[in-house]
Protein backbone atom coordinates (compact mmCIF):
# COMPACT_ATOMS: atom_id res chain seq x y z
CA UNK A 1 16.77 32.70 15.91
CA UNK A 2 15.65 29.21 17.20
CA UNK A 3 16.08 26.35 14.55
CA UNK A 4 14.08 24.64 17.11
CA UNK A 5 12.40 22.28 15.64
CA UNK A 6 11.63 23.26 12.19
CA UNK A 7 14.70 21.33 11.27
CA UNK A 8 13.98 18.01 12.94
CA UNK A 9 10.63 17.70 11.20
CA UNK A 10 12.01 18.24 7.65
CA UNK A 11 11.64 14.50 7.22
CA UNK A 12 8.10 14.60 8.89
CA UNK A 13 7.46 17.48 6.14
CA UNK A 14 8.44 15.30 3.01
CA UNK A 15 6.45 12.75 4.01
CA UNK A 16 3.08 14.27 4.64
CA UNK A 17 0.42 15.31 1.86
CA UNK A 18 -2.39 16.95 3.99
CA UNK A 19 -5.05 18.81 1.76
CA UNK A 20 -4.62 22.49 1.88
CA UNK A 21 -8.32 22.63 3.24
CA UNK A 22 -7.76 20.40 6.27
CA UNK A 23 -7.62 22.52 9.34
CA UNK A 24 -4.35 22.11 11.11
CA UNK A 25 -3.14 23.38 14.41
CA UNK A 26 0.87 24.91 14.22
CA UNK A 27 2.95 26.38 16.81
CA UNK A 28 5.78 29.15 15.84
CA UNK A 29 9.69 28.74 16.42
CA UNK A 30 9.07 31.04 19.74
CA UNK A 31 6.54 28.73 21.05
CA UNK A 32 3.14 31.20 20.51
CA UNK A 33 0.14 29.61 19.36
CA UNK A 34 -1.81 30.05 15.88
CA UNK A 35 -3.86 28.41 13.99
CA UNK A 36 -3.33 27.78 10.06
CA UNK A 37 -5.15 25.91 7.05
CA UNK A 38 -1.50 26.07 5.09
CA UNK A 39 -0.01 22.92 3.84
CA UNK A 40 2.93 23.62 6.37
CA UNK A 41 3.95 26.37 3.57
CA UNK A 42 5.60 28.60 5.90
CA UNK A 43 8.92 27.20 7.44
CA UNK A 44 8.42 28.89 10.40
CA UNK A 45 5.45 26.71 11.52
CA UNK A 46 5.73 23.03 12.76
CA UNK A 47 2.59 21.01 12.54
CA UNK A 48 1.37 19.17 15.52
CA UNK A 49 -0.43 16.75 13.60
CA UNK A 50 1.49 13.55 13.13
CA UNK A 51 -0.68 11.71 10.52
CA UNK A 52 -1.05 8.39 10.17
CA UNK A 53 2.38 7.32 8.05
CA UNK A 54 4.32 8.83 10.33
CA UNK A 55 5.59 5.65 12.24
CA UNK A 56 8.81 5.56 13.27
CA UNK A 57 10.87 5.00 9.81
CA UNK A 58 12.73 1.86 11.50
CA UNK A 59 12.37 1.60 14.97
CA UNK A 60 11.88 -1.19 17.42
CA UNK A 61 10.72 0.74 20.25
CA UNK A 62 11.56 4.38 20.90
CA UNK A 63 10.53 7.39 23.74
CA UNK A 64 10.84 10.76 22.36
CA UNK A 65 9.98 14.07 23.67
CA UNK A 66 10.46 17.12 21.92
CA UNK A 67 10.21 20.81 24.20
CA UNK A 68 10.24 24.50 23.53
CA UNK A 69 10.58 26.47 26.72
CA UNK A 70 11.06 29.63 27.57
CA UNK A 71 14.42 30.80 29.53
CA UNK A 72 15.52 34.32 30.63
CA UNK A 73 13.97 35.96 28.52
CA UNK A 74 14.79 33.88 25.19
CA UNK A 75 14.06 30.07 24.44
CA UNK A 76 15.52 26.98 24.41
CA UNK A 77 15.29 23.55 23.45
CA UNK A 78 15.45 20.11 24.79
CA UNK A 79 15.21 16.81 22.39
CA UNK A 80 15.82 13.55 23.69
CA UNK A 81 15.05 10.25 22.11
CA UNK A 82 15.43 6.76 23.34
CA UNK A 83 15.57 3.64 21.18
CA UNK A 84 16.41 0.35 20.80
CA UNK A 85 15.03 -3.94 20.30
CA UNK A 86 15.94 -5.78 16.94
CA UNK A 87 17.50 -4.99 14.30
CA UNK A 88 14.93 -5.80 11.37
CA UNK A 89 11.81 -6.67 10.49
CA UNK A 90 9.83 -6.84 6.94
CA UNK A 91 7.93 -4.22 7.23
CA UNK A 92 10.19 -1.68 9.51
CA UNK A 93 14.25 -1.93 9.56
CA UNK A 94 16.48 -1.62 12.82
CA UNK A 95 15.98 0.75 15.67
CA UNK A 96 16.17 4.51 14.20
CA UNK A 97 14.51 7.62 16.14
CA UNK A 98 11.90 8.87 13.79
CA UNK A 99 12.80 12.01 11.94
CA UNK A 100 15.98 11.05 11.28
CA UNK A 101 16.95 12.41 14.77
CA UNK A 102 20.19 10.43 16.81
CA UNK A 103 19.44 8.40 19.77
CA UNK A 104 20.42 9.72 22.71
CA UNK A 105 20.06 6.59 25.15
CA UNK A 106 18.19 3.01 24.92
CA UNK A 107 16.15 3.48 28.09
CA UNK A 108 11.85 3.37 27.42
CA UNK A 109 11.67 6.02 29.56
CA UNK A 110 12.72 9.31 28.71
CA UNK A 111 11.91 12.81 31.22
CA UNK A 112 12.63 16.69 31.18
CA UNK A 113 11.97 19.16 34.05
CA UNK A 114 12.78 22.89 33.76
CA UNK A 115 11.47 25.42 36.01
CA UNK A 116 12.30 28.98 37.15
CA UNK A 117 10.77 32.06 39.05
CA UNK A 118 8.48 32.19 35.99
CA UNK A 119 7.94 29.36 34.03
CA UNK A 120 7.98 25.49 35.04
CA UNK A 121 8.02 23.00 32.38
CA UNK A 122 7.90 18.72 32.67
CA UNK A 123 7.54 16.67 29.59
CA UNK A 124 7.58 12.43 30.05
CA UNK A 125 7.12 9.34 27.69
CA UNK A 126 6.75 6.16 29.55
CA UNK A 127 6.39 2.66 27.62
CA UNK A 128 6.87 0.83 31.41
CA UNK A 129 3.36 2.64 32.05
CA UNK A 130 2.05 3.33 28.82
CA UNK A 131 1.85 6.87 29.75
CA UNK A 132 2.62 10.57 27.88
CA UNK A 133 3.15 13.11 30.07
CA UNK A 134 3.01 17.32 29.25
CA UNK A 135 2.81 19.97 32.14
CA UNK A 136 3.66 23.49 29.84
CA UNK A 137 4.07 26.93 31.41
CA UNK A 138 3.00 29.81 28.63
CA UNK A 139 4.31 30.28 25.38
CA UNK A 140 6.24 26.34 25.95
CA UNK A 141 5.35 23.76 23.65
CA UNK A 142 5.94 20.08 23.82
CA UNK A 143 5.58 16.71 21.98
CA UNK A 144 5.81 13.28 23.64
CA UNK A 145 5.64 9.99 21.63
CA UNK A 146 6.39 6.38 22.36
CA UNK A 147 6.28 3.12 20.20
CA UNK A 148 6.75 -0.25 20.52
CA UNK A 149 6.64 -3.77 18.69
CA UNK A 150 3.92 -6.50 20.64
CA UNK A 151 4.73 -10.20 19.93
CA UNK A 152 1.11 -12.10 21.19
CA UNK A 153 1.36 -15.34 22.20
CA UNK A 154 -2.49 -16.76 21.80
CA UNK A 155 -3.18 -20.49 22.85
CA UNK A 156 -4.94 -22.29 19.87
CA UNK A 157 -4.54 -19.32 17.05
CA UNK A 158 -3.90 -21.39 14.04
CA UNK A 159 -1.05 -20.18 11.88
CA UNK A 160 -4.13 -19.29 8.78
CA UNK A 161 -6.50 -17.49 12.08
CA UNK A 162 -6.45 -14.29 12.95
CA UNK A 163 -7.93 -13.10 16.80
CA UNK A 164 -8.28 -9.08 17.88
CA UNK A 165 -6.36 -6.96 20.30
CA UNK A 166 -7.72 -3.60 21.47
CA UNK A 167 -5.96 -0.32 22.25
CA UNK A 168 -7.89 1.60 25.17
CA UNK A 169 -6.53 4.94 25.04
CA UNK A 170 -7.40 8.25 27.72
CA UNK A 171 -6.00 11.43 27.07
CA UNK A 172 -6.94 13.42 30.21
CA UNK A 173 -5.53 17.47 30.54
CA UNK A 174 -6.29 20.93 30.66
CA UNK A 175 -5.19 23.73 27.91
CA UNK A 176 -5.81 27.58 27.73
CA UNK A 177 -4.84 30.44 25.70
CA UNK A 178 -1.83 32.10 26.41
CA UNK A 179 -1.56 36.26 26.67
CA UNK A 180 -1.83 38.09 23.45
CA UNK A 181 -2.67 34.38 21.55
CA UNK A 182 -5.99 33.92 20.39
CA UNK A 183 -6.22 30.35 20.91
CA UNK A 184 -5.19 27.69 23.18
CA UNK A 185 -4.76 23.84 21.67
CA UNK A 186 -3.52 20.36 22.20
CA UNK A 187 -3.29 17.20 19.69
CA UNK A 188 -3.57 13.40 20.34
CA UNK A 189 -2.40 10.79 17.49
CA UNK A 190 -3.02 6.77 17.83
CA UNK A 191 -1.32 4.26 14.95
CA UNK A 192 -0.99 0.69 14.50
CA UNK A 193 -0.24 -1.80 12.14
CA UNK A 194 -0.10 -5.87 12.32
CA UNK A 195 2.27 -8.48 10.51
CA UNK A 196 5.67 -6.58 10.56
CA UNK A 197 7.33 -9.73 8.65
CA UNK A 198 4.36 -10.30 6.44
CA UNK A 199 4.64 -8.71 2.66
CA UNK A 200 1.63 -5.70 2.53
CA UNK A 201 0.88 -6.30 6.41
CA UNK A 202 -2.31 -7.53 7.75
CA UNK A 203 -4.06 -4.61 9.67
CA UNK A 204 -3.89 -0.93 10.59
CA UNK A 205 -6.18 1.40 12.89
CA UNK A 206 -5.38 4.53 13.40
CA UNK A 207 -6.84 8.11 14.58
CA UNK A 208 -6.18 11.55 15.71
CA UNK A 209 -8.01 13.90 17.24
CA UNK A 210 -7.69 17.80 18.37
CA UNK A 211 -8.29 20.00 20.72
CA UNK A 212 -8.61 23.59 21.27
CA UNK A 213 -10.33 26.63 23.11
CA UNK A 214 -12.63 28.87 21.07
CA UNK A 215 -10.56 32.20 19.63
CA UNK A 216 -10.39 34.46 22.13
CA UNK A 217 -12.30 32.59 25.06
CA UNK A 218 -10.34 32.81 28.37
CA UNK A 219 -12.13 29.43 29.50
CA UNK A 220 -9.55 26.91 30.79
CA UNK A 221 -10.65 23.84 28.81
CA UNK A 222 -10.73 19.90 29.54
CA UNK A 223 -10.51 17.21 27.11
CA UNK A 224 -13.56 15.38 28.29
CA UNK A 225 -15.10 18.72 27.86
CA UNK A 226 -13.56 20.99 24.75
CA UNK A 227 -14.74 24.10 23.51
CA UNK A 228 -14.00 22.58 19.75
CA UNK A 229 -12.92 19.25 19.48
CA UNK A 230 -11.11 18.42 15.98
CA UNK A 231 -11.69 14.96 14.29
CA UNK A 232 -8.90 14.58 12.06
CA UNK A 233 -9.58 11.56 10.64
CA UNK A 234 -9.94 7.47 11.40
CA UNK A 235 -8.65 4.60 9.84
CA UNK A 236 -9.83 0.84 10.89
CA UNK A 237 -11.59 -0.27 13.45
CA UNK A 238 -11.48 3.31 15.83
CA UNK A 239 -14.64 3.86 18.18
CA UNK A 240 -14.74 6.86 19.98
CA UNK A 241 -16.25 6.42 23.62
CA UNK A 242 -15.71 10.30 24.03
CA UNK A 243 -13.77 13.37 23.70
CA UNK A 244 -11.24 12.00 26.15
CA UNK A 245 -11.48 7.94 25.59
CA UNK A 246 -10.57 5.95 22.92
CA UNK A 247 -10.62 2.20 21.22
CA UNK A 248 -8.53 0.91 18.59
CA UNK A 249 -8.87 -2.92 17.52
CA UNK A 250 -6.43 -4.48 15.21
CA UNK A 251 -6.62 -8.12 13.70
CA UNK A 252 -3.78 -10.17 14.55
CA UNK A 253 -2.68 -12.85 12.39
CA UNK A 254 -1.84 -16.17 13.77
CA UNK A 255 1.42 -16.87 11.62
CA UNK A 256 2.89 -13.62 12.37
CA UNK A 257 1.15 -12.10 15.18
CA UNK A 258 3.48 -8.80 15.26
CA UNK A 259 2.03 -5.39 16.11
CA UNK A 260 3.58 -1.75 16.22
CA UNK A 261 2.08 1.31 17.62
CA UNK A 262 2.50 4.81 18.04
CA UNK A 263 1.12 7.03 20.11
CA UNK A 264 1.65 11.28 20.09
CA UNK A 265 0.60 13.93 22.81
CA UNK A 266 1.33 17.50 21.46
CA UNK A 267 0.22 20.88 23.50
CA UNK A 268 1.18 24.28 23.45
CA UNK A 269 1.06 26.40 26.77
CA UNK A 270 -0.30 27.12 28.45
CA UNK A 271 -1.53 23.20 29.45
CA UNK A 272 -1.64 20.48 32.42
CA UNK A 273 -1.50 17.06 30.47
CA UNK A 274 0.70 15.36 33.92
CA UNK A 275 -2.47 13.47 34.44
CA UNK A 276 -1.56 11.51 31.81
CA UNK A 277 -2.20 10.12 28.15
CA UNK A 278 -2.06 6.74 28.34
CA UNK A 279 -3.06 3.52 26.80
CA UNK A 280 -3.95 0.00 27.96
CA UNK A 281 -4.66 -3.21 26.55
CA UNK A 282 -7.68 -5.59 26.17
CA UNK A 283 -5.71 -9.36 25.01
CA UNK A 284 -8.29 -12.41 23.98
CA UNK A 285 -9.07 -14.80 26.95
CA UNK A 286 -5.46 -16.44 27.85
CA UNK A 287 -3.58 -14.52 25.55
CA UNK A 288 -0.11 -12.85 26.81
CA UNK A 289 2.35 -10.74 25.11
CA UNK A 290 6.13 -9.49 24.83
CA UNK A 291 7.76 -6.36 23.63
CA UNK A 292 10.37 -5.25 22.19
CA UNK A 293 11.84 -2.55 24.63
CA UNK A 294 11.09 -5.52 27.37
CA UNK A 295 9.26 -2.83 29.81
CA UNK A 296 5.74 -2.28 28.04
CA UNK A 297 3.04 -1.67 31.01
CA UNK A 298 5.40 -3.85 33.22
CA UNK A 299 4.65 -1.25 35.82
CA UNK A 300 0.82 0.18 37.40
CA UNK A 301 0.16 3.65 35.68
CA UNK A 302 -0.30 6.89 37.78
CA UNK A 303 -3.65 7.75 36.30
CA UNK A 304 -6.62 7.02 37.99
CA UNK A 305 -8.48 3.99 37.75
CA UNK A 306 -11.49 4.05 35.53
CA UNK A 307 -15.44 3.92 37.58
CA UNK A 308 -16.74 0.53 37.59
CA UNK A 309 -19.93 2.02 34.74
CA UNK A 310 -16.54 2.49 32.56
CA UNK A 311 -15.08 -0.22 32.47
CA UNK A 312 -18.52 -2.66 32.31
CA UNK A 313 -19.22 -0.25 29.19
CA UNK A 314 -15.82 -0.65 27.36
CA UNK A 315 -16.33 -4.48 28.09
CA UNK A 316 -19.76 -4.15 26.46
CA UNK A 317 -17.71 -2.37 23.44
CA UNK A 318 -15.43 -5.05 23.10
CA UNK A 319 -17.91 -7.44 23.45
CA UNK A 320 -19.19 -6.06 20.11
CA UNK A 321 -16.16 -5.61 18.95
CA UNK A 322 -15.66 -9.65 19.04
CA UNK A 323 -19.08 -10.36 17.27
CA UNK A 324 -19.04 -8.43 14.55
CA UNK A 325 -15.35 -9.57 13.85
CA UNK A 326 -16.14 -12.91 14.19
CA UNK A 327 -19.13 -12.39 11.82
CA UNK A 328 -17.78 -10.75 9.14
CA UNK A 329 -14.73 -13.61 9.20
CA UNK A 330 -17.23 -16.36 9.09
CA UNK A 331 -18.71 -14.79 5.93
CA UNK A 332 -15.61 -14.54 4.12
CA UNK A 333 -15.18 -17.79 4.67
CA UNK A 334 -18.24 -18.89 3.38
């Protein structure tokens, strides 16, 4: 028997507290697909919902991927996750891959390839592009993650003032069921938090979403068009633009204008995520930023570049975005 992962989300396990009628999405040790409204009662299911708490425990920045594949006939695992950055913070404590799980290297970008006459499996997380990257042959199942800690530098931000930063997120892929399954299924997870060395924090946005083909259909499904899309819950300031498209805002504070984030891709094959899951970032006007792992979308992403109607409507959205902030800040200081 695989011990596959089952073991290297005990910590993951602990931590959660999911309601018993929230609809979850599992995977089994051998990589076939099901779907289950437990509590993650049975040991031999992994969840591929990473909630909201579930940033890394005390990491600085860190690229993990997590794969199930199948190999002559049996299956096999690869785990590999890179960390690294400072050693402390308030809020979070020195770099530590999440789940308790060793690091295996410090560089933010961590890759496995595996193919044979009849399977071919790539998994990817990239903080120098921002980018998660799945491509799963059947009955292969894979979970990519990345974090990092942003350190904004914006001109005239008074140490008492806080200013916005938005998260624009695509998740762009193809899933289907696998023989003998009944459904096919992918997840997508989005946290952050602001004021790492400030006592209780200052902000937090989060969401995660699900995807996943009706039981039994044999329809090879998109994210911008789902058969059932899964709305697992927001927290903050999350808009949805659409199935596929994403925007998180977070309030900065001036004197400590830290932020973390997370972000999860998690698919079971049968699925074609290689065009990517990736995020970008919308600063205020002059505003510039550092990282932690030193690399964060220092280099132009593969995925395509969004039509000019796009990106004029997520301006429009941020636009917004800035108003109402600004709005509800000038009340509470009234």
């Amino acid at each position: 028997m695989l011990n596959t992962l089952v073991d290297r989300v005990s910590v993951l396990k602990k931590a959660l507290s999911v309601s018993k009628n929230t609809e979850e999405i599992n995977i089994d040790m051998t990589g076939r697909k099901k779907q289950s409204t437990a509590c993650m009662a049975n040991g031999g299911l992994i969840t591929l919902l990473w909630l909201s708490s579930m940033m890394p425990a005390s990491a600085a920045y860190e690229a993990r991927i997590d794969t199930v594949y199948s190999n002559m006939g049996g299956f096999s695992t690869n785990l590999q996750c890179h960390t690294g950055g400072p050693t402390s913070y308030t809020a979070y404590g020195g770099p530590n891959c999440s789940g308790g799980t060793s690091s295996t290297g410090s560089d933010p970008f961590v890759s496995f390839s595996q193919s044979s006459a009849s399977s071919s499996t790539s998994v990817s997380a990239d903080l120098y592009t921002g980018e998660l990257k799945l491509n799963l042959s059947e009955f292969s199942s894979g979970v990519a993650s990345f974090s990092d800690v942003l350190h904004l530098n914006v001109p005239g931000l008074g140490p008492n003032d806080k200013t916005t930063i938005a998260f624009e997120l695509d998740v762009d892929g193809t899933y289907a069921r696998s023989t003998g399954q009944d459904i096919g299924q992918a997840t997508f997870h989005f946290n952050s938090v602001s004021g790492l060395n400030t006592t209780g924090l200052v902000d937090q946005v989060n969401g995660g979403v699900g995807y996943r083909t009706s039981s039994g259909s044999n329809t090879v499904n998109s994210t911008s068009i789902p058969e059932v899309f899964i709305n697992f819950g927001t927290f903050g300031d999350w808009q949805q633009l659409s199935t596929d498209r994403f925007l998180a805002t977070i309030d900065v504070l001036g004197s400590d204008p830290t932020v973390i984030f997370t972000m999860t891709l998690t698919a079971a094959g049968p699925a074609d995520f290689s065009h990517t899951a990736g995020v970008s970032l919308s600063l205020p006007t002059g505003a510039t930023f550092t990282s932690d792992s030193t690399v964060f979308l220092s280099q132009v992403p593969t995925n395509s570049v969004p039509e000019p109607t796009t990106l004029a409507l997520v301006g429009l959205g941020l636009a917004g975005i800035g108003y109402s902030r600004r709005r509800r800040h000038s009340k509470k200081a009234a």
